[in-house]
C-alpha atoms as a PDB file:
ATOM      1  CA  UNK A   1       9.739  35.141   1.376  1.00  0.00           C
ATOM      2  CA  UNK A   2       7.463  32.153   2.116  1.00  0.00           C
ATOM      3  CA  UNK A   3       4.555  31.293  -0.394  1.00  0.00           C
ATOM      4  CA  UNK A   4       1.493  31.930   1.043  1.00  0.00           C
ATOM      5  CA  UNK A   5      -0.207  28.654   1.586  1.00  0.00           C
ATOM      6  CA  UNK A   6      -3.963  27.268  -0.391  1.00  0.00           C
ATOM      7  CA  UNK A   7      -7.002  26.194   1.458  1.00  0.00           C
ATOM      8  CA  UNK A   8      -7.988  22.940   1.709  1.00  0.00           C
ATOM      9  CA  UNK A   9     -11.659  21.976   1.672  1.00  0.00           C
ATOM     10  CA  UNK A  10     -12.982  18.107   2.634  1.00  0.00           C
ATOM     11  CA  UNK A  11     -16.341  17.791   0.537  1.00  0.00           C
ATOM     12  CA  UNK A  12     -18.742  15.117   1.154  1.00  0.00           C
ATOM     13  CA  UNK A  13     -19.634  14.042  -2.131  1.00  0.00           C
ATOM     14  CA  UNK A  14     -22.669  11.853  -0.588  1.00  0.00           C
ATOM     15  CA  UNK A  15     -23.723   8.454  -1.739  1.00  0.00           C
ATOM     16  CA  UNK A  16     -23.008   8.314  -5.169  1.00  0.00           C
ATOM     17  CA  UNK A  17     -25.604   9.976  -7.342  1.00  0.00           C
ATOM     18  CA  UNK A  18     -23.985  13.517  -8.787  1.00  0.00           C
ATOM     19  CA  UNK A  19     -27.284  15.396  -7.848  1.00  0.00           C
ATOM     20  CA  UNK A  20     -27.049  14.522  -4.379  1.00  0.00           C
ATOM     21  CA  UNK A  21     -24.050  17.139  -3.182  1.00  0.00           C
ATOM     22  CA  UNK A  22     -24.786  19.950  -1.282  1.00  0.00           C
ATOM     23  CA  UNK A  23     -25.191  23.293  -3.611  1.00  0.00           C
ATOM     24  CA  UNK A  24     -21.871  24.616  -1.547  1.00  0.00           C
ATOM     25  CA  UNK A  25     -19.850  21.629  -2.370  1.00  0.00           C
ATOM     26  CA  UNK A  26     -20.243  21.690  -5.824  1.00  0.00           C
ATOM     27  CA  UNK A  27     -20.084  25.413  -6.253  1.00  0.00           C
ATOM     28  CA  UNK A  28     -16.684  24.697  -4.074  1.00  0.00           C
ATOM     29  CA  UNK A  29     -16.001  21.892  -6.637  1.00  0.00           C
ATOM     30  CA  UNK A  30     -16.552  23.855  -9.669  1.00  0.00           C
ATOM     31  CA  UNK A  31     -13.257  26.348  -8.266  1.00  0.00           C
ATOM     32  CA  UNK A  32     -10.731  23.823  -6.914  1.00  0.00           C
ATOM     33  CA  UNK A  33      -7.307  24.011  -8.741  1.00  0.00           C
ATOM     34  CA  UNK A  34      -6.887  19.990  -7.192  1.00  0.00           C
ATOM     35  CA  UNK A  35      -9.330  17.452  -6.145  1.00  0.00           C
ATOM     36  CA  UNK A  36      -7.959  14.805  -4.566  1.00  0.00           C
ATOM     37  CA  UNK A  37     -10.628  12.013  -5.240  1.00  0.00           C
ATOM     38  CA  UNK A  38     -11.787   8.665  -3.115  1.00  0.00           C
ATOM     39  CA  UNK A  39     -12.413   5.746  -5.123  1.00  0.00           C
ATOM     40  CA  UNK A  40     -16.191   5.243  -4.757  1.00  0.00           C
ATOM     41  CA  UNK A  41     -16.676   9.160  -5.984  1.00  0.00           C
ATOM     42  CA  UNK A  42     -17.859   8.542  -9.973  1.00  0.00           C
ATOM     43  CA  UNK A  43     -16.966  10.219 -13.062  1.00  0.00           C
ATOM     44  CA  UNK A  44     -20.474  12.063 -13.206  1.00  0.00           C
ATOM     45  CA  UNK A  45     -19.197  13.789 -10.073  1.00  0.00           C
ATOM     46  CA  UNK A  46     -16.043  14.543 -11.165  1.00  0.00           C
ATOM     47  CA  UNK A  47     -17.626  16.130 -14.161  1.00  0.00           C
ATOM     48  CA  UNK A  48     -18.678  18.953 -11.660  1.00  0.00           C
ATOM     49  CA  UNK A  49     -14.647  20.092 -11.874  1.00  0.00           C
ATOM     50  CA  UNK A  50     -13.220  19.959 -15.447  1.00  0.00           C
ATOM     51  CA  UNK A  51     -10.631  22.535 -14.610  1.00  0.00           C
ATOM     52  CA  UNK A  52      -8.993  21.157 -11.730  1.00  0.00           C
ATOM     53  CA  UNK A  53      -6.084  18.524 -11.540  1.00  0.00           C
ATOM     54  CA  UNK A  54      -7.976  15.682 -10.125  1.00  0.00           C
ATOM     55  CA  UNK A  55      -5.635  12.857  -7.843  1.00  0.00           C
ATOM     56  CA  UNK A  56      -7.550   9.880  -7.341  1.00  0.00           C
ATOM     57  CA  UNK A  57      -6.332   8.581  -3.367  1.00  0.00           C
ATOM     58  CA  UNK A  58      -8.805   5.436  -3.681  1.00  0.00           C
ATOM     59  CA  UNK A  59      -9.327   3.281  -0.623  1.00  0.00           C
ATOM     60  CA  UNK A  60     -11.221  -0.040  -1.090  1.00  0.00           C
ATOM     61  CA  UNK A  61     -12.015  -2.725   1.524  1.00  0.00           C
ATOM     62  CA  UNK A  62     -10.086  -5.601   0.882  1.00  0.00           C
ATOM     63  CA  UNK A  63      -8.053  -3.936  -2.548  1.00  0.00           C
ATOM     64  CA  UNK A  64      -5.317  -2.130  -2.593  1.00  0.00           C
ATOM     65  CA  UNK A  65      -5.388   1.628  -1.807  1.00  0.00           C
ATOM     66  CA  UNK A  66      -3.443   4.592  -1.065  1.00  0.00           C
ATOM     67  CA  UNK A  67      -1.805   4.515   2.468  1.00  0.00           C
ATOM     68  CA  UNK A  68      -3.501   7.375   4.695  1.00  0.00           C
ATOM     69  CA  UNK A  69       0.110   8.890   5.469  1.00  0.00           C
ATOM     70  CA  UNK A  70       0.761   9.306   1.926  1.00  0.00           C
ATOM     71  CA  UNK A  71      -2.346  10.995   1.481  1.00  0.00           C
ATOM     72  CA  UNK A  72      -1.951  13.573   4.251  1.00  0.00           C
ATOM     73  CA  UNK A  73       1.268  14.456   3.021  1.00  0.00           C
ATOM     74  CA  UNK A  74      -0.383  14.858  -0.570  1.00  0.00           C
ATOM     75  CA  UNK A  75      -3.008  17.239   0.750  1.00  0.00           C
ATOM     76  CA  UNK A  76      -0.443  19.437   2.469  1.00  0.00           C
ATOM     77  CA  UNK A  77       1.777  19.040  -0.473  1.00  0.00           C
ATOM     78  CA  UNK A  78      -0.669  20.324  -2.818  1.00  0.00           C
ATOM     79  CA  UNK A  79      -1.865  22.937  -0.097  1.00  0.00           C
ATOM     80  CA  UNK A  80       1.441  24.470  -0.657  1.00  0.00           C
ATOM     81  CA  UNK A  81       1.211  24.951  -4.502  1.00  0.00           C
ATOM     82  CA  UNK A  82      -1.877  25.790  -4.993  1.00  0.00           C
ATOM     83  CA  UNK A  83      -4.720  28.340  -3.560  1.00  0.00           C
ATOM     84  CA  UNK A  84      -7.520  25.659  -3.702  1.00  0.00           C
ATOM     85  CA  UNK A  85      -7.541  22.019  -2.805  1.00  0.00           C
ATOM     86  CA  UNK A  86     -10.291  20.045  -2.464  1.00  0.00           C
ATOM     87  CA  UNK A  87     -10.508  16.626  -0.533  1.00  0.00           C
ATOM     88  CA  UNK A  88     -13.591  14.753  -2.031  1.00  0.00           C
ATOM     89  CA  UNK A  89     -14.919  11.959   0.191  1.00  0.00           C
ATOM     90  CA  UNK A  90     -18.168   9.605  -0.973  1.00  0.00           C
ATOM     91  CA  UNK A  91     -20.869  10.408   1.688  1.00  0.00           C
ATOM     92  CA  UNK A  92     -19.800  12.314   4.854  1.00  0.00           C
ATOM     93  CA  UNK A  93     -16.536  13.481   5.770  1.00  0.00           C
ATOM     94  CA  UNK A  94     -16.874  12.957   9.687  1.00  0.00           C
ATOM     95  CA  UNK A  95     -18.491   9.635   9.146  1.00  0.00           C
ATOM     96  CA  UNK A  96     -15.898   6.787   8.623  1.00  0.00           C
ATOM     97  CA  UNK A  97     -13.978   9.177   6.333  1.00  0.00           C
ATOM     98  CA  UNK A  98     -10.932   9.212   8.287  1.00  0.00           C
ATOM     99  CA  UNK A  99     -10.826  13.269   8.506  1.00  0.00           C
ATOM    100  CA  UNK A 100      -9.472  13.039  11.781  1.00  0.00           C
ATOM    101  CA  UNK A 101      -6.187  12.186  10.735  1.00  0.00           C
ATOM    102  CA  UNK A 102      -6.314  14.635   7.867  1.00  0.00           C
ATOM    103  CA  UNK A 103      -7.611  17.485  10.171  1.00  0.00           C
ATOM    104  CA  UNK A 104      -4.360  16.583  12.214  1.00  0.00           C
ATOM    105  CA  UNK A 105      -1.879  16.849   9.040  1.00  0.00           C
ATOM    106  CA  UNK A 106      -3.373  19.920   7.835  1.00  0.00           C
ATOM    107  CA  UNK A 107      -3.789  22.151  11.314  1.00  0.00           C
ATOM    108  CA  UNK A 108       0.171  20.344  12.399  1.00  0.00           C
ATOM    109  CA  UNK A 109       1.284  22.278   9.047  1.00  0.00           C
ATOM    110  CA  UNK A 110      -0.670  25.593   9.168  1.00  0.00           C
ATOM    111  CA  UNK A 111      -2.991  25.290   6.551  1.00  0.00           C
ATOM    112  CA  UNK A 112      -6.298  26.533   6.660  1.00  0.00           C
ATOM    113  CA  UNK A 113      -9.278  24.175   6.446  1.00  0.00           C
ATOM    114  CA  UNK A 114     -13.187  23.936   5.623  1.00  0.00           C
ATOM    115  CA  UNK A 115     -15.552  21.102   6.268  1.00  0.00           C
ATOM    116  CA  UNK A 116     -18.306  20.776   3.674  1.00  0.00           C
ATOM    117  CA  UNK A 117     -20.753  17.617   4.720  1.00  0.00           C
ATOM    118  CA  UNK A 118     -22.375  15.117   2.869  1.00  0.00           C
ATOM    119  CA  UNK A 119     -25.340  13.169   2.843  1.00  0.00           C
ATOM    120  CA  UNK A 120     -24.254   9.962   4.304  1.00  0.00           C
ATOM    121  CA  UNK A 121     -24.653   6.662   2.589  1.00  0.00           C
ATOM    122  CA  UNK A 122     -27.368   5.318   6.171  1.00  0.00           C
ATOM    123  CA  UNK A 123     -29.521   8.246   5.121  1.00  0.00           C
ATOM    124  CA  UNK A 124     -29.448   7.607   1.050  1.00  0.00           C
ATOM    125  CA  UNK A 125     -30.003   4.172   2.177  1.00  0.00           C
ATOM    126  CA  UNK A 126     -33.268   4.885   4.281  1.00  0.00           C
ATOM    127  CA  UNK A 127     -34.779   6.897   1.496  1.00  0.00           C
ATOM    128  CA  UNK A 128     -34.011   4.434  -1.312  1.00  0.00           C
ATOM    129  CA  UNK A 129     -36.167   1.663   0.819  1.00  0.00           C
ATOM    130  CA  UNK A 130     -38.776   4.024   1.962  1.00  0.00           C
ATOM    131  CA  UNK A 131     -37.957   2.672   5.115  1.00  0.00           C
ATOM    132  CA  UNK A 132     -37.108   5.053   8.134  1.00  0.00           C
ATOM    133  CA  UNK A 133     -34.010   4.172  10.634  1.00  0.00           C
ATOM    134  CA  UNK A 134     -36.771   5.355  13.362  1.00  0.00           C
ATOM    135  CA  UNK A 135     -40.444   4.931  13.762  1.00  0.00           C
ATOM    136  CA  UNK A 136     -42.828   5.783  16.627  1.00  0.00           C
ATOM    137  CA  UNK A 137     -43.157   3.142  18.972  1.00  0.00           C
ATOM    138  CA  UNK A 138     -40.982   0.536  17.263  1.00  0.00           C
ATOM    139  CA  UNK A 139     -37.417   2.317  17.217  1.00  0.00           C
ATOM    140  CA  UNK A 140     -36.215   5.600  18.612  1.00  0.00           C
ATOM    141  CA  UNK A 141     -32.409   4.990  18.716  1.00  0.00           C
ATOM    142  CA  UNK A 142     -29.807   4.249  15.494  1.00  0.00           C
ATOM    143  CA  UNK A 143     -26.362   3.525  15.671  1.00  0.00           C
ATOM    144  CA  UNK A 144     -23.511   3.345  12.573  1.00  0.00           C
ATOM    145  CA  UNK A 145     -20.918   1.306  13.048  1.00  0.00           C
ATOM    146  CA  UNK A 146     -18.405  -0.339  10.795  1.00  0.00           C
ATOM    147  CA  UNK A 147     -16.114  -3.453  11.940  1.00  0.00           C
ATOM    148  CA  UNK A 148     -12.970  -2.157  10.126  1.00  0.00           C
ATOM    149  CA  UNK A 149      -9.990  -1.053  12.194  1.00  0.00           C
ATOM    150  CA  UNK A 150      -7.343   0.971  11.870  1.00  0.00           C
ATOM    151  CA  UNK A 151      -3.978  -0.666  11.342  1.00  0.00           C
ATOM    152  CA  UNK A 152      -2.078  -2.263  14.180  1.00  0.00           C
ATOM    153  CA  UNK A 153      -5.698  -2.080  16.076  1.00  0.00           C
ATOM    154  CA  UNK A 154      -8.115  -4.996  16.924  1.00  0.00           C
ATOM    155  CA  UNK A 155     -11.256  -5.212  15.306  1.00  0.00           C
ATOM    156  CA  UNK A 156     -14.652  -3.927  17.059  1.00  0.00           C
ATOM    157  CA  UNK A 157     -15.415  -7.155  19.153  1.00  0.00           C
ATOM    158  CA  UNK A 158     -18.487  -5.727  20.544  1.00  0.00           C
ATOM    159  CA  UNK A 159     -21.862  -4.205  18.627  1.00  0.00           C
ATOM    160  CA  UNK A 160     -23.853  -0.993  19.887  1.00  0.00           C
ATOM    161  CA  UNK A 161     -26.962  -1.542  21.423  1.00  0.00           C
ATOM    162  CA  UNK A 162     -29.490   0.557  19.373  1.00  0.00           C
ATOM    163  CA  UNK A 163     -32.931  -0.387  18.091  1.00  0.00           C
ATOM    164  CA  UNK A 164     -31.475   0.379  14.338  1.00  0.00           C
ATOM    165  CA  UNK A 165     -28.138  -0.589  13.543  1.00  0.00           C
ATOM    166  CA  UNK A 166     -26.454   0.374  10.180  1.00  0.00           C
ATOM    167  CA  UNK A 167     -23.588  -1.643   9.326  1.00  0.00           C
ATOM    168  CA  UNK A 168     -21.330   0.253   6.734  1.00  0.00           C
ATOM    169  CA  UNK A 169     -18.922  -1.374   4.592  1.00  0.00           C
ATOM    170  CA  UNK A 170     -20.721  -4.408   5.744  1.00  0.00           C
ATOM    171  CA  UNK A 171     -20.783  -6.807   2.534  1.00  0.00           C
ATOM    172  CA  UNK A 172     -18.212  -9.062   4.074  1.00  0.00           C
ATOM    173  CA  UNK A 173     -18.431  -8.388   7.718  1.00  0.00           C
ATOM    174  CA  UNK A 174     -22.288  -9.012   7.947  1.00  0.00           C
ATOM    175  CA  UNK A 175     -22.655 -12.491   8.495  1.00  0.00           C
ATOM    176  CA  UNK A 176     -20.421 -11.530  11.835  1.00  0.00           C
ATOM    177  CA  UNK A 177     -22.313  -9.235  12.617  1.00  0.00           C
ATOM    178  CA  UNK A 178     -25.689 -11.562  12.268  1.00  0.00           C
ATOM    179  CA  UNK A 179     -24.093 -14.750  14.478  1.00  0.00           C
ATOM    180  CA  UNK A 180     -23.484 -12.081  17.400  1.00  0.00           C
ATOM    181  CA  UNK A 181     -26.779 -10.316  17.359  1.00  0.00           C
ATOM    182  CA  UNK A 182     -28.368 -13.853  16.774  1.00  0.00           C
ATOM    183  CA  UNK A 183     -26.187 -14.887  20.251  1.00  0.00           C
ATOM    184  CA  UNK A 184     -27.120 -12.122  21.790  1.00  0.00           C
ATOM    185  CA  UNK A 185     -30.710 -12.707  21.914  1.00  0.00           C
ATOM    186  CA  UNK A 186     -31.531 -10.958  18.579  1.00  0.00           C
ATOM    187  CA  UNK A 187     -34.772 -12.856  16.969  1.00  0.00           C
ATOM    188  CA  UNK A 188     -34.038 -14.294  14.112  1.00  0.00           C
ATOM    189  CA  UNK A 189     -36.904 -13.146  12.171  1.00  0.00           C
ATOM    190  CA  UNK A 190     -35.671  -9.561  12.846  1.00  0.00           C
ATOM    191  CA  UNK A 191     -35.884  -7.357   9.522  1.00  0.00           C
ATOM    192  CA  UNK A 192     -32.574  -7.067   7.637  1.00  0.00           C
ATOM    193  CA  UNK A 193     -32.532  -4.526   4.493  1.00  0.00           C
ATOM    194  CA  UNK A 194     -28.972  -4.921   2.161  1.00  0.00           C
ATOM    195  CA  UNK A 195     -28.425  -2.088   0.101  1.00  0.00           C
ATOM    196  CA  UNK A 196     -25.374  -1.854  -2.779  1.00  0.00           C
ATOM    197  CA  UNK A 197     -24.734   1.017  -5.092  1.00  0.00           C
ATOM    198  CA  UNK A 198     -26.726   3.332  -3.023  1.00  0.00           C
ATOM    199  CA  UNK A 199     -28.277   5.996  -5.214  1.00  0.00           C
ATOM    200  CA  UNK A 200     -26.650   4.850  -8.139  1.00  0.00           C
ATOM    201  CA  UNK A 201     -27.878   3.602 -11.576  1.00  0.00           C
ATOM    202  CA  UNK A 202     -26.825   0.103 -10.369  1.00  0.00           C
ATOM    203  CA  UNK A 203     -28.810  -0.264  -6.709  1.00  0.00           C
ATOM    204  CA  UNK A 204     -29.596  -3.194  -5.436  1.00  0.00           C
ATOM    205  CA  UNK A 205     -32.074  -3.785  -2.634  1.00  0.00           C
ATOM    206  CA  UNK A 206     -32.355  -7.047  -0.793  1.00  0.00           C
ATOM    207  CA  UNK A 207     -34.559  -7.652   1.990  1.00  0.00           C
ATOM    208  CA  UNK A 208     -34.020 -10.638   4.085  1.00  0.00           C
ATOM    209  CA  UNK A 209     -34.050 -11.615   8.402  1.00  0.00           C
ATOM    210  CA  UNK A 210     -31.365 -12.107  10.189  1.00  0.00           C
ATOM    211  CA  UNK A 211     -31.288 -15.726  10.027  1.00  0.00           C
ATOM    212  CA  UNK A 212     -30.767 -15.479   6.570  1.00  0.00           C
ATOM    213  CA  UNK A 213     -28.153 -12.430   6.779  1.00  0.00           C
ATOM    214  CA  UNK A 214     -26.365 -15.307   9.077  1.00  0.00           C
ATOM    215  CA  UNK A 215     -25.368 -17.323   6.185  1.00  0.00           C
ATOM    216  CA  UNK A 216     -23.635 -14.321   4.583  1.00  0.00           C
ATOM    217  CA  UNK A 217     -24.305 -12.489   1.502  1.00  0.00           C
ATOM    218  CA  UNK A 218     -23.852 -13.216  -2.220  1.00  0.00           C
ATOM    219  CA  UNK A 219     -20.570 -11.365  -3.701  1.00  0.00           C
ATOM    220  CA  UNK A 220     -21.111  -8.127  -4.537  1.00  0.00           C
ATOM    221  CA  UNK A 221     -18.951  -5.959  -5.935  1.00  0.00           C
ATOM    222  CA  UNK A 222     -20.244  -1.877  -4.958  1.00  0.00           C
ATOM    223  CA  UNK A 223     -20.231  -0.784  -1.349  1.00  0.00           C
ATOM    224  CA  UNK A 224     -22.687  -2.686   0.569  1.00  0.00           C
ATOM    225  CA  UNK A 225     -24.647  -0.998   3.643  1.00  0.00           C
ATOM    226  CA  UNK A 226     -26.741  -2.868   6.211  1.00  0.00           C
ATOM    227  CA  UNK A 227     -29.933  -1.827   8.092  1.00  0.00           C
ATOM    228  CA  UNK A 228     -31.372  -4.217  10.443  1.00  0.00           C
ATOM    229  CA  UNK A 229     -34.067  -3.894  13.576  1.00  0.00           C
ATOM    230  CA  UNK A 230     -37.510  -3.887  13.732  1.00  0.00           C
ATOM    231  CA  UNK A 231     -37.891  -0.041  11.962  1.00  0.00           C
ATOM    232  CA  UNK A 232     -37.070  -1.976   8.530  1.00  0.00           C
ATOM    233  CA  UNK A 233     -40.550  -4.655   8.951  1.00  0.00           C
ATOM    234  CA  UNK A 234     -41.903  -3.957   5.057  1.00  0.00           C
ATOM    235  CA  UNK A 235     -45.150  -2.036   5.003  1.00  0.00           C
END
């Protein structure tokens, strides 16, 4: 007889701060037999699921991390021991969390999935500044974009054309970023807001233009996420 297969559930954990899941993902949370965990999730959020066997399946710009593969085959894997598995992903998992290639594993092997979202890290962001991605008459159009690639694929060469842009996992990739907006006709004194440890006990806020953001960042060691355009002018 074949076991009947778990359920696997991809939770957004959000930004960082514990408080800021969704009611439904930590009610999910608080019942998962597994949680397999992303790197930037913290310990206060993991508190949320003493009873579960938790699998951390960190991936870190520029560190070492868990290949995706081996992660898929962990999720259906654990799908096929246990009723409950939960895939726990810092801020949203359709935003830069790679669930399309998990979504793929899971439906190629038969296993039943859920989606839980997230606040995303842009939005925590926004709210930590008090500074909206839109405003009337100034910006009406935000785009996220990261400049890391999937393996064997070139990196993003070209940048959206939005009135707000929001740069994730932009700590090293910003100063890029600046040079082409800056050659493409971007003024210089155009608002830049750097935000690390969103949410966290440890934020940082920097505010700076994008002349400055030109000459790169200091290092910084949490996730970094960039909001430039004119919506970010201080008050």
């Amino acid at each position: 007889m074949t076991p009947a297969l778990g359920k696997v559930v991809l939770i957004g954990a959000g930004p960082g701060a514990a408080d800021l899941i969704t009611m439904r993902g930590a009610r999910i949370l608080a019942q998962a037999d597994v949680v397999l965990h992303d790197a930037l999730v913290t310990e206060e959020m993991l508190a949320l699921c003493p009873q579960a066997l938790k699998i951390p399946v960190g991936k870190r710009s520029g560190q070492r991390s868990t290949a995706q593969a081996f992660i898929n085959e962990q999720l259906v894997d654990c799908a096929r021991r246990h009723e409950l598995v939960v895939r726990l992903k810092g801020g949203d998992p359709m935003l830069f969390g790679r669930a399309d290639e998990e979504l793929q594993a899971l439906e190629a092997a038969g296993i039943a999935v859920e989606i839980v979202p997230g606040i995303s890290t842009a939005f925590a962001a926004a709210a930590a500044a008090r500074q909206p991605l839109t405003k009337r008459g100034v910006a009406r159009s935000v785009a996220l974009f990261t400049s890391s690639a999937a393996p064997d694929h070139p990196e993003q060469t070209t940048l959206p054309d939005c009135d707000t842009l929001v740069q994730y996992m932009g700590g090293r990739e910003a100063a890029a970023t600046a040079h082409k907006l800056l050659a493409l006709g971007r003024s210089g004194s155009t608002p830049v807001i750097v935000v690390e440890n969103c949410s966290r006990e440890n934020q940082q806020i920097m505010r700076l233009c994008l002349a400055d953001l030109a000459h790169g960042l200091p290092a910084m060691a949490g996730p970094v996420l960039v909001m430039i355009g004119p919506a970010m002018a201080q008050r």
